[in-house]
Protein backbone atom coordinates (compact mmCIF):
# COMPACT_ATOMS: atom_id res chain seq x y z
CA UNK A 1 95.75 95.20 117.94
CA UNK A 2 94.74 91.42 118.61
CA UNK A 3 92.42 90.45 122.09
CA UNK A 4 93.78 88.91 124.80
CA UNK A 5 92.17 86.57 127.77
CA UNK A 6 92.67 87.94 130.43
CA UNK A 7 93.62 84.57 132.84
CA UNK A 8 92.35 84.82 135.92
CA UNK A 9 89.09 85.23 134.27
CA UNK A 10 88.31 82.84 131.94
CA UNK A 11 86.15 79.69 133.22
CA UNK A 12 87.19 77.66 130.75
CA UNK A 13 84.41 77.31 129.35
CA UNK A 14 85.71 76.74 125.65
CA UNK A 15 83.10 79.21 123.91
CA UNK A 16 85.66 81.12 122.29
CA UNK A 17 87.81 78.92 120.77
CA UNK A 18 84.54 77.33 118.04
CA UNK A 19 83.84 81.11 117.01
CA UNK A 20 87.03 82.19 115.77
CA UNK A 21 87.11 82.09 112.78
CA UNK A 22 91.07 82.22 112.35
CA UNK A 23 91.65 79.08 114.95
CA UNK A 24 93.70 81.34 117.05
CA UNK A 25 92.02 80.46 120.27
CA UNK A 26 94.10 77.29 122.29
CA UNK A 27 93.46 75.82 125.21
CA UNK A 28 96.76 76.17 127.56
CA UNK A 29 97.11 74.87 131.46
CA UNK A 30 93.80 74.60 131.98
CA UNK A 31 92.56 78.70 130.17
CA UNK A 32 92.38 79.61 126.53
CA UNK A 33 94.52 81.91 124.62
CA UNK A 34 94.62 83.59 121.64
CA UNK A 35 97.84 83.51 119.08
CA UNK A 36 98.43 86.84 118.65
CA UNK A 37 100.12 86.16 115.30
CA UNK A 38 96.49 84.88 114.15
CA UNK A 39 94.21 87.19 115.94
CA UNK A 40 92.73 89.78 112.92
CA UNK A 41 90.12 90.71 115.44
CA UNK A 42 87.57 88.99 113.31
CA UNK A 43 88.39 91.61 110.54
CA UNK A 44 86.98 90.66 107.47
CA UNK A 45 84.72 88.18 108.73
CA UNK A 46 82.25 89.55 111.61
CA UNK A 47 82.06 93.50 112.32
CA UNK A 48 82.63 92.83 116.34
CA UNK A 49 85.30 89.94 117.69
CA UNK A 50 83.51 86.65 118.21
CA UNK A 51 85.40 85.73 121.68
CA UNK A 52 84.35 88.70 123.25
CA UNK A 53 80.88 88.27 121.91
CA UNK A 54 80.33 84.69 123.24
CA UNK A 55 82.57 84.88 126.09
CA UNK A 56 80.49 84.73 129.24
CA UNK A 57 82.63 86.57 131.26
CA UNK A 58 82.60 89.83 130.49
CA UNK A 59 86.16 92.01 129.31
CA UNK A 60 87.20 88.78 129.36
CA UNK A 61 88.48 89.07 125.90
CA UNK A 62 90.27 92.58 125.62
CA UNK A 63 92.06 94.37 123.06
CA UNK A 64 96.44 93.74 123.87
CA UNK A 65 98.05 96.61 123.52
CA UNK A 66 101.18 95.18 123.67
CA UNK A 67 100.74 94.24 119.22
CA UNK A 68 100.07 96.96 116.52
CA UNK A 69 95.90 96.83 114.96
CA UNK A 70 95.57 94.12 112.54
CA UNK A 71 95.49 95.57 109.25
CA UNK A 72 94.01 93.62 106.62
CA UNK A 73 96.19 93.06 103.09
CA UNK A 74 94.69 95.43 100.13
């Protein structure tokens, strides 16, 4: 699955979007979001996702169910 930001709570603080490390993080009418086609939920290069970890707000940054886990290529 790839993370979502939840809307109504992010302050836009723009902590998130530096610590991805797979620029999937955007700033959009005024919030951040995170491309869901580049979200890998820091797989492969941190064992916890960065957004959550920085974001102040917390389960701000929370897993979307809505898209399959990321599965990395072997």
């Amino acid at each position: 699955m790839t993370l979502k930001i939840v809307a109504s709570q992010c302050t836009s603080c723009s902590a998130c979007e530096a610590e991805c490390p797979n620029v999937a993080i955007s700033e959009k009418n005024g919030t951040f979001v995170i491309n869901p086609k580049k979200c890998t939920e820091c797989i492969g290069h941190f064992d916890a996702p960065q957004c959550a970890a920085v974001c102040p707000v917390d389960d701000t940054c929370i897993i979307d169910n809505a898209y399959p886990r990321y599965q990395p290529a072997q």
